[in-house]
C-alpha atoms as a PDB file:
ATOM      1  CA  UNK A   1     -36.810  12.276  -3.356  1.00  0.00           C
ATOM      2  CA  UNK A   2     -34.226  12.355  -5.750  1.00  0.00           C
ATOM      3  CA  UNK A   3     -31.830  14.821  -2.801  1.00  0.00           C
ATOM      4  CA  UNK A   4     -32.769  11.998  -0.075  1.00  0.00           C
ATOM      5  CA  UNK A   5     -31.089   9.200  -3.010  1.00  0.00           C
ATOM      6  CA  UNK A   6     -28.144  11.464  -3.788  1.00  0.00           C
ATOM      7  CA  UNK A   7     -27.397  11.915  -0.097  1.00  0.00           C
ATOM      8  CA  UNK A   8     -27.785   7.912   0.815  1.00  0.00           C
ATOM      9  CA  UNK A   9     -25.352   7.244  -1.830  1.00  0.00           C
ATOM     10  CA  UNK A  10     -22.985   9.564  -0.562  1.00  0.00           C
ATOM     11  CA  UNK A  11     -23.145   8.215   2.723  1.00  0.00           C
ATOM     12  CA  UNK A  12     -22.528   4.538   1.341  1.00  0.00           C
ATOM     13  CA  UNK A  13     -19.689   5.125  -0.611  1.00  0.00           C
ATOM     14  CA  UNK A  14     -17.977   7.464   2.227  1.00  0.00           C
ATOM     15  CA  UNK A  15     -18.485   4.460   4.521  1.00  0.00           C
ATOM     16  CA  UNK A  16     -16.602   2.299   2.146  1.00  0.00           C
ATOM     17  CA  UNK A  17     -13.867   4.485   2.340  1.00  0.00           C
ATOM     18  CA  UNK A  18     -13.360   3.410   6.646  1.00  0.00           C
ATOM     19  CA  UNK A  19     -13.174  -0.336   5.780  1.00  0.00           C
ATOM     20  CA  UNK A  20     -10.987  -1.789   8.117  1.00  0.00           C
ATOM     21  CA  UNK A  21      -7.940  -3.642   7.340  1.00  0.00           C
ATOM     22  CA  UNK A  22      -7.863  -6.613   9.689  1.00  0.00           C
ATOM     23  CA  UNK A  23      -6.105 -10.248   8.969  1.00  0.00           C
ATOM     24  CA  UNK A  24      -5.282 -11.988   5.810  1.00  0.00           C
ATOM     25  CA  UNK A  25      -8.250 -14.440   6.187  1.00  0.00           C
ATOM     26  CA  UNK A  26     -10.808 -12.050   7.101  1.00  0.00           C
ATOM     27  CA  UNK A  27     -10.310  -9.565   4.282  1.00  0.00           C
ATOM     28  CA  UNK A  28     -10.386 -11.947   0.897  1.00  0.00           C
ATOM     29  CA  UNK A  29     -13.373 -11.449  -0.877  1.00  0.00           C
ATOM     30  CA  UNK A  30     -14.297  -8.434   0.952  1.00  0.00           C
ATOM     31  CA  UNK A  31     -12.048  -5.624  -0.679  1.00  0.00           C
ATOM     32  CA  UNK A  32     -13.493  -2.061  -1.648  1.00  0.00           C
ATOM     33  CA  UNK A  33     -13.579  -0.862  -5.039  1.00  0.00           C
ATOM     34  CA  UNK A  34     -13.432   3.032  -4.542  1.00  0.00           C
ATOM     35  CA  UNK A  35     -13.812   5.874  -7.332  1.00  0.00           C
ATOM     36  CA  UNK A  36     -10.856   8.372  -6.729  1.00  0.00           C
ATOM     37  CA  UNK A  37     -12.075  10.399  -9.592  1.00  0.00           C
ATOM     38  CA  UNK A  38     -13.572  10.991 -12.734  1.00  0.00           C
ATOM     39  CA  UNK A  39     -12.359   9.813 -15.785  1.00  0.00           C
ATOM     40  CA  UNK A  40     -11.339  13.512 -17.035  1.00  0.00           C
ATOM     41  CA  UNK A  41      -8.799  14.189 -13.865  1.00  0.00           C
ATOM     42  CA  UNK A  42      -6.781  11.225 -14.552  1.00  0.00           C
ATOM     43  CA  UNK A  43      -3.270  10.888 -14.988  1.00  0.00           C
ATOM     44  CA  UNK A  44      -1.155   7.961 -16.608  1.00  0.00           C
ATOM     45  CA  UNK A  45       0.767   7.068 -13.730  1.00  0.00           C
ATOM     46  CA  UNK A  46       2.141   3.875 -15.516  1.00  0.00           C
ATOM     47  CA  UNK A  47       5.864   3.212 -15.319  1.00  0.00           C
ATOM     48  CA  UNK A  48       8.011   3.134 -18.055  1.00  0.00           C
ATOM     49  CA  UNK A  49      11.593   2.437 -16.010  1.00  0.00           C
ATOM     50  CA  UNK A  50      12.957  -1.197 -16.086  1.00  0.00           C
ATOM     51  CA  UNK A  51      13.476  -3.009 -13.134  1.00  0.00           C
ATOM     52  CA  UNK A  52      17.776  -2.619 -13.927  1.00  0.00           C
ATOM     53  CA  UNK A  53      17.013   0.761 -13.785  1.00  0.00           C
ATOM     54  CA  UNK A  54      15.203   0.106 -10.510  1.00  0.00           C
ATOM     55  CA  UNK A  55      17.902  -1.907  -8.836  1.00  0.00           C
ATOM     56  CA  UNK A  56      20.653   0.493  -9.799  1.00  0.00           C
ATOM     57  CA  UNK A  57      18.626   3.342  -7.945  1.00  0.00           C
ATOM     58  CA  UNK A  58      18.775   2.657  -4.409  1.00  0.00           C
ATOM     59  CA  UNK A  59      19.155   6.274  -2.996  1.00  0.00           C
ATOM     60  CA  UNK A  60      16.104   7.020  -0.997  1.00  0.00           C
ATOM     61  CA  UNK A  61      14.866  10.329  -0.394  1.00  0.00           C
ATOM     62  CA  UNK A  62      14.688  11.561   3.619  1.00  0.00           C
ATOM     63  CA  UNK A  63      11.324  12.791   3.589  1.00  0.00           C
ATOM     64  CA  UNK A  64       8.383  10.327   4.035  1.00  0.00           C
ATOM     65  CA  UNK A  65       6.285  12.167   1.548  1.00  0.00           C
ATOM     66  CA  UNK A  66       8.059  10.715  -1.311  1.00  0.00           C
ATOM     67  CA  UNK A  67       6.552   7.347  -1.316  1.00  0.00           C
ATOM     68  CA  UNK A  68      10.009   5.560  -2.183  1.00  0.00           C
ATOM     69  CA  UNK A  69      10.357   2.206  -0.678  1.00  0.00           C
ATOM     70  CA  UNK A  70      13.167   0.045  -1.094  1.00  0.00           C
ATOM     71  CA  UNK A  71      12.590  -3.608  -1.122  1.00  0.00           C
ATOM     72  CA  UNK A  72      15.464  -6.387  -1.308  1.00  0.00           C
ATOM     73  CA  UNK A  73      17.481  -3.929  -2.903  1.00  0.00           C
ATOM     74  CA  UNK A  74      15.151  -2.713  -5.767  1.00  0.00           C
ATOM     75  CA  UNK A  75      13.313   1.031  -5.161  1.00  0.00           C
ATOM     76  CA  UNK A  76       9.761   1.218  -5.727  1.00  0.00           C
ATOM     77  CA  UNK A  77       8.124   4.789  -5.944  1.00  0.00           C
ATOM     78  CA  UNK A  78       3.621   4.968  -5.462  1.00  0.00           C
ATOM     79  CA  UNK A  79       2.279   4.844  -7.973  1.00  0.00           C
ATOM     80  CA  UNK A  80       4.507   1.494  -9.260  1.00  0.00           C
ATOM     81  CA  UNK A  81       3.194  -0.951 -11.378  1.00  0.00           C
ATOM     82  CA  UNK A  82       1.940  -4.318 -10.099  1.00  0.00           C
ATOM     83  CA  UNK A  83       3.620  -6.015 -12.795  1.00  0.00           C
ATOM     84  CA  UNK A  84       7.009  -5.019 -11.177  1.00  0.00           C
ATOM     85  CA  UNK A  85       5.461  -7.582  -8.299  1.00  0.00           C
ATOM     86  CA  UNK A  86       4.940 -10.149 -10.358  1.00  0.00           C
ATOM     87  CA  UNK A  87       8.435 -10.057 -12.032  1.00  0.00           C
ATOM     88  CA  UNK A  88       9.717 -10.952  -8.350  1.00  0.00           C
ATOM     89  CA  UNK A  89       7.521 -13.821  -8.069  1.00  0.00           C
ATOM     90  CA  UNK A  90       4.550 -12.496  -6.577  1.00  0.00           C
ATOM     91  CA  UNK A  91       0.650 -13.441  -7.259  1.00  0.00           C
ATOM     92  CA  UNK A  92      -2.596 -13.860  -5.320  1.00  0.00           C
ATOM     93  CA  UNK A  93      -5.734 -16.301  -6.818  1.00  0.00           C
ATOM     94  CA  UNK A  94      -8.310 -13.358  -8.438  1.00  0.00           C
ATOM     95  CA  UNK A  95     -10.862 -15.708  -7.533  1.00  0.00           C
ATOM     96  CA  UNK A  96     -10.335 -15.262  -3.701  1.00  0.00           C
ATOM     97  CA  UNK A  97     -11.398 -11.940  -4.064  1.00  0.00           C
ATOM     98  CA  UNK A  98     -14.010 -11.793  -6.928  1.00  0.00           C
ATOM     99  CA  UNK A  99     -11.614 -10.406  -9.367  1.00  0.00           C
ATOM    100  CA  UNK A 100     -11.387 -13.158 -11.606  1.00  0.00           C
ATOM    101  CA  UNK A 101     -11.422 -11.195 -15.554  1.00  0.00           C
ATOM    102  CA  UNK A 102     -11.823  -7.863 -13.344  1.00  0.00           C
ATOM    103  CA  UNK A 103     -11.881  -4.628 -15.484  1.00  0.00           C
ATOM    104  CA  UNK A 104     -10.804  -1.026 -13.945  1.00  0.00           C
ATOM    105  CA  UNK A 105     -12.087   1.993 -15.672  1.00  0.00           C
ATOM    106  CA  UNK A 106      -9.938   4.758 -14.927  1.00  0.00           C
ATOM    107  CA  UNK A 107      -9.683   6.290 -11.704  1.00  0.00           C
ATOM    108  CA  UNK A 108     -11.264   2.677 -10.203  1.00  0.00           C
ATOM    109  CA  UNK A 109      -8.634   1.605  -7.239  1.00  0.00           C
ATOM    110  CA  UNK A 110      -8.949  -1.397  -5.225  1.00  0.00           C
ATOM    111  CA  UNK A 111      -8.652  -1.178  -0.795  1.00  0.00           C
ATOM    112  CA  UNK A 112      -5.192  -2.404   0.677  1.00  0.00           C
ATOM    113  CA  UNK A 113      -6.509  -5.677   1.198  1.00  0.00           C
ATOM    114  CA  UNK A 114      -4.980  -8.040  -1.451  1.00  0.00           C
ATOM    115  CA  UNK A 115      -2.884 -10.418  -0.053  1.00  0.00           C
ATOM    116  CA  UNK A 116       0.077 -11.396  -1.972  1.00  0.00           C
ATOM    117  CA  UNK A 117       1.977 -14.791  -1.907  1.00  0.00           C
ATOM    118  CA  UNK A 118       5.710 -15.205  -3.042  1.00  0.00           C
ATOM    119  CA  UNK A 119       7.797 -18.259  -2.987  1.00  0.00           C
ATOM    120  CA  UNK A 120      10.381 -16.623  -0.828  1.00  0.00           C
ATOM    121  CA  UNK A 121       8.629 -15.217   1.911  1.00  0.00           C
ATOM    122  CA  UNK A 122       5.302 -17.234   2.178  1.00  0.00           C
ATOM    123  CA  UNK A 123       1.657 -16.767   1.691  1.00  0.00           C
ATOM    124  CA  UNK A 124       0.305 -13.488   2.918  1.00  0.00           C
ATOM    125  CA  UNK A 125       3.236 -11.545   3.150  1.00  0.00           C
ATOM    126  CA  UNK A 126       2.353  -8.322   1.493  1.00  0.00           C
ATOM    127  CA  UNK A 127      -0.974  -6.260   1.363  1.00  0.00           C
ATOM    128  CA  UNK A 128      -1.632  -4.125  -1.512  1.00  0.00           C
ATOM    129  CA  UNK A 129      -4.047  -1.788  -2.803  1.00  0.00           C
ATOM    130  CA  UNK A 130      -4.218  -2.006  -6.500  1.00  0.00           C
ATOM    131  CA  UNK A 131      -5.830   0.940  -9.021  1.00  0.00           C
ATOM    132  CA  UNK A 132      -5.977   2.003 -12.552  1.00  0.00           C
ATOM    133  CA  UNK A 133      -4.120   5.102 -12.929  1.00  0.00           C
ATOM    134  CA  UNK A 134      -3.908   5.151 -16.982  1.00  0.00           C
ATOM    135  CA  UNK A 135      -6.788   6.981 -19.071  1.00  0.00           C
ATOM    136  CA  UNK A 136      -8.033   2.960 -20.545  1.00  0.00           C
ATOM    137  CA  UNK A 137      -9.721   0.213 -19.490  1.00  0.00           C
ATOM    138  CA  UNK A 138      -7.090  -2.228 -17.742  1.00  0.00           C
ATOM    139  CA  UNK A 139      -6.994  -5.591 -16.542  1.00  0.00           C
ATOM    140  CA  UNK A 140      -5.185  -6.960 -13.289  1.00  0.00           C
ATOM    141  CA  UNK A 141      -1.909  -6.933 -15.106  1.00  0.00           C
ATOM    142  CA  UNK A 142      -2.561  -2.823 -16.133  1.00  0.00           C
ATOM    143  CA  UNK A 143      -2.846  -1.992 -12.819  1.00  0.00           C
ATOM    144  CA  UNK A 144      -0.622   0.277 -10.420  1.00  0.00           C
ATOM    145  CA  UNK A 145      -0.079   0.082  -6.691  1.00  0.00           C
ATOM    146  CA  UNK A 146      -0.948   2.819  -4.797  1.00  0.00           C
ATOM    147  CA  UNK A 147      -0.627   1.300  -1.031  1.00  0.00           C
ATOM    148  CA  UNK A 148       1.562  -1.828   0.134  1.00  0.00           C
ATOM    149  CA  UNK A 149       1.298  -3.487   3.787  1.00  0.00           C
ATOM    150  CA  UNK A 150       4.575  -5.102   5.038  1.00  0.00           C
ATOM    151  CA  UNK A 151       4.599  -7.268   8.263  1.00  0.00           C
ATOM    152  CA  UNK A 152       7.256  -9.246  10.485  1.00  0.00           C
ATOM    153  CA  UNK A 153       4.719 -10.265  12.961  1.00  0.00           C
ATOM    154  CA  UNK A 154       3.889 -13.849  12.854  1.00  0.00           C
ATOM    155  CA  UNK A 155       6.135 -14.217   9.736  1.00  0.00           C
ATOM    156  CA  UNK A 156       8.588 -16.697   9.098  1.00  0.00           C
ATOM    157  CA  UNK A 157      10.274 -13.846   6.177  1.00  0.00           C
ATOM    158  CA  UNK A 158      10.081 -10.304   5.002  1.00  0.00           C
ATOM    159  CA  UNK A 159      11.914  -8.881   2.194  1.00  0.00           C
ATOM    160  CA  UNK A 160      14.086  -6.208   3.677  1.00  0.00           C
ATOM    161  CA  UNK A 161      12.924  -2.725   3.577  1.00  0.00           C
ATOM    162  CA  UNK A 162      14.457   0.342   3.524  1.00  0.00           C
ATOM    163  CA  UNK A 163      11.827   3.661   4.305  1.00  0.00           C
ATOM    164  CA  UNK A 164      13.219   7.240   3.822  1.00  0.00           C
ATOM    165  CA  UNK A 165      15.534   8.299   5.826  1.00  0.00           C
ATOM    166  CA  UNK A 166      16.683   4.942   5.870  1.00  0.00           C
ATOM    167  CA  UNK A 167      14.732   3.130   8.404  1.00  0.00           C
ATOM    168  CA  UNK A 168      14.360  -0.184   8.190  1.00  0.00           C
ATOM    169  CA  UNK A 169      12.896  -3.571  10.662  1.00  0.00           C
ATOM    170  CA  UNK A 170      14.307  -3.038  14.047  1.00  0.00           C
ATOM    171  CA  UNK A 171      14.337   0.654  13.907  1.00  0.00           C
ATOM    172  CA  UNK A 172      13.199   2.241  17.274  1.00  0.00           C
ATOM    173  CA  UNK A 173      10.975   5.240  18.188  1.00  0.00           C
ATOM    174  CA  UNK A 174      13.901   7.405  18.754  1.00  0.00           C
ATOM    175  CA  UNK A 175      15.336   6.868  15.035  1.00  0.00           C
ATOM    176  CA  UNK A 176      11.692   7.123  13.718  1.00  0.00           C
ATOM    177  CA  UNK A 177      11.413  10.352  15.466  1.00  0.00           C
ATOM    178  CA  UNK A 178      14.800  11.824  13.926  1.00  0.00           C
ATOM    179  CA  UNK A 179      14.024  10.599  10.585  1.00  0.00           C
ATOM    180  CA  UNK A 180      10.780  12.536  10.132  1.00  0.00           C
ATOM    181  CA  UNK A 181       9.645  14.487  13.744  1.00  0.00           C
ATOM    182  CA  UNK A 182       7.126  13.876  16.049  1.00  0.00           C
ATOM    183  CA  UNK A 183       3.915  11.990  14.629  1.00  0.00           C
ATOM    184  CA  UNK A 184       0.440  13.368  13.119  1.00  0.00           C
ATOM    185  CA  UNK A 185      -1.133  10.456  15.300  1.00  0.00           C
ATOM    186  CA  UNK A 186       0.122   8.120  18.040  1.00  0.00           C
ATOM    187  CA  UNK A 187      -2.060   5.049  19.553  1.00  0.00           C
ATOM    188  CA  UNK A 188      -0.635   2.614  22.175  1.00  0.00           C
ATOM    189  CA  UNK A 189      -1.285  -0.632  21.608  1.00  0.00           C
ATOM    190  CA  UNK A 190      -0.146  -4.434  24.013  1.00  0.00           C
ATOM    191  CA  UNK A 191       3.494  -3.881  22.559  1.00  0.00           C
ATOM    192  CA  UNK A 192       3.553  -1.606  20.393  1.00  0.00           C
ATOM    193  CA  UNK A 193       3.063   1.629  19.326  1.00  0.00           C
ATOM    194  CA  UNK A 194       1.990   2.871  15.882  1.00  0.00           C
ATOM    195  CA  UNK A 195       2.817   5.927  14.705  1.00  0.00           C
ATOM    196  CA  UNK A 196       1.104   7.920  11.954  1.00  0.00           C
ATOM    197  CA  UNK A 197       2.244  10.204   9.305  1.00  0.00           C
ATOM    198  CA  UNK A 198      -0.381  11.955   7.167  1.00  0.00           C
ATOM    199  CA  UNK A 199      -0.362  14.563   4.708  1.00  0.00           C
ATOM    200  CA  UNK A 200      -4.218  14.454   3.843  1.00  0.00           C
ATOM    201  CA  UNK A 201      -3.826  14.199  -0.197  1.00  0.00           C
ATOM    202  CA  UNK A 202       0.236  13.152  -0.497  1.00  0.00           C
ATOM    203  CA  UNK A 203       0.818  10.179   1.222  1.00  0.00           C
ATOM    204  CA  UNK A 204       0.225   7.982   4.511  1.00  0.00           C
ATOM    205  CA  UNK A 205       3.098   6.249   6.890  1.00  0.00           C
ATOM    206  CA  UNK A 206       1.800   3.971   9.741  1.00  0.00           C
ATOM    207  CA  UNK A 207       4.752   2.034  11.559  1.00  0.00           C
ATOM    208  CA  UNK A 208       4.330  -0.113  14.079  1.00  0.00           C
ATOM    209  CA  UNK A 209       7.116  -0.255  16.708  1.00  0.00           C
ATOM    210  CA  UNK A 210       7.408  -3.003  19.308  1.00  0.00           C
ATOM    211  CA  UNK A 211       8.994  -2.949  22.684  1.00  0.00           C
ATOM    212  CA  UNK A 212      10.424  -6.670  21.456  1.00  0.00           C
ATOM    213  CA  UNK A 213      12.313  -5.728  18.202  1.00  0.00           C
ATOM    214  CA  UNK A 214      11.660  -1.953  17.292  1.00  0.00           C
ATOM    215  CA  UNK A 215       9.773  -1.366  13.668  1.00  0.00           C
ATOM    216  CA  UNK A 216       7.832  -4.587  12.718  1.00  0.00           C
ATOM    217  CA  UNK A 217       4.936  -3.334  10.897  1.00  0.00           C
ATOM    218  CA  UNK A 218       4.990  -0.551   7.946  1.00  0.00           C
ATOM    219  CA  UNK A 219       1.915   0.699   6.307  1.00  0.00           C
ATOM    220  CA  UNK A 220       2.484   3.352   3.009  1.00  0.00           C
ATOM    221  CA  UNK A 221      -0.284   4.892   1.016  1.00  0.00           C
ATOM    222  CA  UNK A 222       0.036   7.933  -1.969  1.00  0.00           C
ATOM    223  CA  UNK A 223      -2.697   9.660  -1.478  1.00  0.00           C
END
Protein backbone atom coordinates (compact mmCIF):
# COMPACT_ATOMS: atom_id res chain seq x y z
CA UNK A 1 0.00 0.00 0.00
CA UNK A 2 2.47 2.32 0.96
CA UNK A 3 4.43 1.61 -3.06
CA UNK A 4 0.77 2.22 -4.65
CA UNK A 5 0.87 5.98 -2.40
CA UNK A 6 4.48 6.69 -3.34
CA UNK A 7 3.75 6.02 -7.00
CA UNK A 8 0.28 8.25 -7.06
CA UNK A 9 2.23 11.02 -5.70
CA UNK A 10 4.74 10.80 -8.20
CA UNK A 11 2.36 10.82 -10.84
CA UNK A 12 0.61 14.07 -9.36
CA UNK A 13 3.41 16.11 -8.98
CA UNK A 14 4.94 15.04 -12.58
CA UNK A 15 1.56 16.18 -13.96
CA UNK A 16 2.02 19.52 -12.37
CA UNK A 17 5.06 19.90 -14.07
CA UNK A 18 2.85 19.95 -17.95
CA UNK A 19 0.60 22.82 -16.73
CA UNK A 20 -0.15 24.78 -19.56
CA UNK A 21 0.55 28.34 -19.95
CA UNK A 22 -2.49 29.84 -21.64
CA UNK A 23 -3.84 33.70 -21.25
CA UNK A 24 -3.36 36.20 -18.57
CA UNK A 25 -6.96 35.71 -17.24
CA UNK A 26 -7.05 32.09 -17.26
CA UNK A 27 -3.85 31.42 -15.34
CA UNK A 28 -4.26 33.79 -11.97
CA UNK A 29 -4.87 31.79 -9.15
CA UNK A 30 -3.95 28.67 -10.79
CA UNK A 31 0.00 28.73 -10.75
CA UNK A 32 2.14 25.54 -9.76
CA UNK A 33 4.32 25.47 -6.90
CA UNK A 34 7.01 22.82 -7.96
CA UNK A 35 9.96 21.30 -5.73
CA UNK A 36 13.19 21.52 -7.94
CA UNK A 37 15.11 19.98 -5.15
CA UNK A 38 15.95 19.29 -1.80
CA UNK A 39 17.01 21.65 0.54
CA UNK A 40 20.75 20.16 0.66
CA UNK A 41 21.41 20.71 -3.37
CA UNK A 42 20.68 24.29 -3.22
CA UNK A 43 22.60 27.07 -4.34
CA UNK A 44 22.33 30.91 -3.42
CA UNK A 45 21.62 32.17 -6.69
CA UNK A 46 20.80 35.71 -5.26
CA UNK A 47 22.35 38.70 -6.99
CA UNK A 48 24.60 40.90 -5.50
CA UNK A 49 25.30 43.38 -8.80
CA UNK A 50 23.48 46.81 -8.81
CA UNK A 51 21.29 47.70 -11.39
CA UNK A 52 24.31 50.62 -12.65
CA UNK A 53 26.27 47.76 -12.92
CA UNK A 54 23.46 46.17 -14.93
CA UNK A 55 22.87 49.01 -17.31
CA UNK A 56 26.54 49.53 -18.02
CA UNK A 57 26.71 45.75 -19.18
CA UNK A 58 24.88 45.47 -22.28
CA UNK A 59 27.14 42.96 -24.22
CA UNK A 60 25.16 39.85 -24.74
CA UNK A 61 26.61 36.60 -25.20
CA UNK A 62 25.79 34.69 -28.86
CA UNK A 63 24.79 31.52 -27.52
CA UNK A 64 21.17 31.03 -26.26
CA UNK A 65 22.31 28.92 -23.39
CA UNK A 66 23.41 31.82 -21.44
CA UNK A 67 20.13 33.05 -20.28
CA UNK A 68 21.14 36.88 -20.79
CA UNK A 69 18.31 39.03 -21.79
CA UNK A 70 18.50 42.55 -22.35
CA UNK A 71 15.55 44.63 -21.55
CA UNK A 72 15.24 48.55 -22.25
CA UNK A 73 18.80 48.67 -22.09
CA UNK A 74 19.50 46.91 -18.70
CA UNK A 75 20.92 42.95 -18.96
CA UNK A 76 19.28 40.49 -16.91
CA UNK A 77 21.02 36.98 -16.51
CA UNK A 78 18.41 33.61 -14.97
CA UNK A 79 18.57 33.35 -12.14
CA UNK A 80 17.92 37.48 -11.50
CA UNK A 81 16.26 38.72 -8.69
CA UNK A 82 12.61 39.83 -8.79
CA UNK A 83 13.41 42.79 -6.90
CA UNK A 84 15.40 44.09 -9.97
CA UNK A 85 11.53 44.06 -11.47
CA UNK A 86 10.20 45.92 -9.05
CA UNK A 87 12.91 48.69 -9.12
CA UNK A 88 11.52 49.32 -12.82
CA UNK A 89 8.09 49.66 -11.68
CA UNK A 90 6.78 46.34 -11.88
CA UNK A 91 4.16 44.43 -9.42
CA UNK A 92 1.25 41.99 -9.64
CA UNK A 93 -1.68 41.81 -6.57
CA UNK A 94 -0.37 38.41 -4.42
CA UNK A 95 -3.87 38.01 -3.75
CA UNK A 96 -4.78 37.16 -7.44
CA UNK A 97 -2.84 34.26 -7.13
CA UNK A 98 -3.06 33.02 -3.46
CA UNK A 99 0.27 34.33 -2.56
CA UNK A 100 -0.70 36.89 -0.28
CA UNK A 101 2.28 36.47 2.94
CA UNK A 102 3.57 33.41 0.69
CA UNK A 103 6.73 31.69 2.14
CA UNK A 104 9.32 29.64 -0.22
CA UNK A 105 11.47 27.11 1.44
CA UNK A 106 14.38 26.56 -0.56
CA UNK A 107 14.34 24.93 -3.75
CA UNK A 108 10.24 25.92 -3.86
CA UNK A 109 9.77 27.77 -7.49
CA UNK A 110 6.62 29.10 -8.70
CA UNK A 111 5.17 28.11 -12.79
CA UNK A 112 5.66 31.00 -15.45
CA UNK A 113 2.34 32.17 -14.85
CA UNK A 114 2.56 35.47 -12.84
CA UNK A 115 1.47 38.21 -14.67
CA UNK A 116 3.20 41.39 -14.14
CA UNK A 117 1.80 44.99 -14.55
CA UNK A 118 4.06 48.14 -15.13
CA UNK A 119 3.02 51.65 -15.67
CA UNK A 120 4.79 51.83 -18.96
CA UNK A 121 3.72 49.01 -20.81
CA UNK A 122 0.28 47.99 -19.28
CA UNK A 123 -1.25 45.25 -17.31
CA UNK A 124 -0.13 41.80 -18.27
CA UNK A 125 2.83 42.47 -20.05
CA UNK A 126 5.32 40.07 -18.65
CA UNK A 127 4.98 36.38 -17.36
CA UNK A 128 7.30 35.16 -14.83
CA UNK A 129 8.14 32.21 -12.96
CA UNK A 130 9.36 33.12 -9.58
CA UNK A 131 11.59 30.60 -7.06
CA UNK A 132 13.68 30.62 -4.02
CA UNK A 133 17.12 29.90 -4.96
CA UNK A 134 18.89 30.98 -1.47
CA UNK A 135 19.42 28.23 1.39
CA UNK A 136 16.41 30.44 3.82
CA UNK A 137 13.05 30.87 4.03
CA UNK A 138 12.07 33.94 1.67
CA UNK A 139 9.22 36.00 1.05
CA UNK A 140 7.95 37.41 -2.43
CA UNK A 141 10.55 40.11 -2.28
CA UNK A 142 13.56 37.12 -1.67
CA UNK A 143 12.67 35.57 -4.60
CA UNK A 144 14.61 35.01 -8.03
CA UNK A 145 13.28 34.63 -11.54
CA UNK A 146 14.01 31.72 -13.23
CA UNK A 147 11.59 32.08 -16.49
CA UNK A 148 10.10 35.44 -18.04
CA UNK A 149 7.30 35.51 -20.91
CA UNK A 150 7.48 38.59 -23.24
CA UNK A 151 4.64 39.31 -25.79
CA UNK A 152 3.83 41.97 -28.65
CA UNK A 153 0.67 40.30 -29.57
CA UNK A 154 -2.34 42.17 -28.59
CA UNK A 155 -0.09 44.73 -26.77
CA UNK A 156 -0.24 48.27 -26.94
CA UNK A 157 3.94 48.21 -25.51
CA UNK A 158 6.85 45.95 -24.89
CA UNK A 159 10.04 46.94 -23.42
CA UNK A 160 12.60 46.29 -26.08
CA UNK A 161 14.50 43.14 -25.98
CA UNK A 162 17.60 42.15 -27.05
CA UNK A 163 18.20 37.88 -27.06
CA UNK A 164 21.76 36.54 -27.76
CA UNK A 165 23.03 36.96 -30.71
CA UNK A 166 21.24 40.03 -30.78
CA UNK A 167 17.82 39.29 -31.90
CA UNK A 168 15.30 41.32 -31.06
CA UNK A 169 11.04 42.01 -32.12
CA UNK A 170 10.87 41.83 -35.82
CA UNK A 171 13.61 39.38 -36.24
CA UNK A 172 12.76 36.71 -38.94
CA UNK A 173 13.31 32.92 -39.20
CA UNK A 174 16.30 33.35 -41.31
CA UNK A 175 18.21 35.60 -38.57
CA UNK A 176 16.86 33.20 -35.83
CA UNK A 177 18.33 30.41 -37.72
CA UNK A 178 21.92 32.14 -38.07
CA UNK A 179 21.94 33.22 -34.59
CA UNK A 180 21.68 29.76 -33.03
CA UNK A 181 21.01 26.79 -36.01
CA UNK A 182 18.22 24.90 -36.85
CA UNK A 183 15.61 24.28 -33.90
CA UNK A 184 15.25 21.28 -31.22
CA UNK A 185 11.39 21.64 -32.04
CA UNK A 186 9.31 23.44 -34.68
CA UNK A 187 5.26 23.64 -34.61
CA UNK A 188 3.26 25.66 -37.21
CA UNK A 189 0.77 27.54 -35.96
CA UNK A 190 -2.29 30.33 -38.04
CA UNK A 191 0.75 32.84 -38.45
CA UNK A 192 3.29 31.86 -36.88
CA UNK A 193 5.78 29.58 -36.19
CA UNK A 194 7.44 28.81 -32.84
CA UNK A 195 10.59 27.60 -32.60
CA UNK A 196 12.16 25.71 -29.70
CA UNK A 197 15.51 25.59 -28.19
CA UNK A 198 16.14 23.08 -25.39
CA UNK A 199 19.02 21.92 -23.59
CA UNK A 200 17.11 19.51 -21.11
CA UNK A 201 18.76 20.92 -17.67
CA UNK A 202 20.42 24.53 -19.05
CA UNK A 203 17.92 26.54 -20.40
CA UNK A 204 14.68 26.83 -22.73
CA UNK A 205 14.10 29.44 -25.86
CA UNK A 206 10.58 29.39 -27.48
CA UNK A 207 10.13 32.33 -30.12
CA UNK A 208 7.33 32.89 -31.85
CA UNK A 209 7.75 34.30 -35.39
CA UNK A 210 4.89 35.75 -37.43
CA UNK A 211 4.48 36.01 -41.12
CA UNK A 212 3.09 39.82 -40.13
CA UNK A 213 6.14 41.27 -38.22
CA UNK A 214 8.86 38.48 -37.67
CA UNK A 215 9.67 37.63 -33.71
CA UNK A 216 6.62 38.68 -31.55
CA UNK A 217 6.62 36.25 -28.84
CA UNK A 218 9.84 35.11 -26.65
CA UNK A 219 9.66 32.51 -24.02
CA UNK A 220 13.21 31.89 -21.73
CA UNK A 221 13.56 29.40 -18.97
CA UNK A 222 17.13 28.27 -16.90
CA UNK A 223 16.64 25.08 -16.38
Amino acid sequence: MKKAAALICSLIISCSLFTACGDEDSNKGNIVALSSADESSVKDESSDESSDEKAASTEISKDWKSLEIIMDGTKYTMNFNYSDLVGIGCSFDPALYGLTDATLKPGIMYSPDIYLNNEKFGEGFMRVGLMNATSGDVGLDGTQVWAVGISKVDKEKAPDITLPGDITWGADEAAVKAAYGDPTETSDSDGFVKYSYVEEGVAKLELSIYADGGLKEVYYQHG
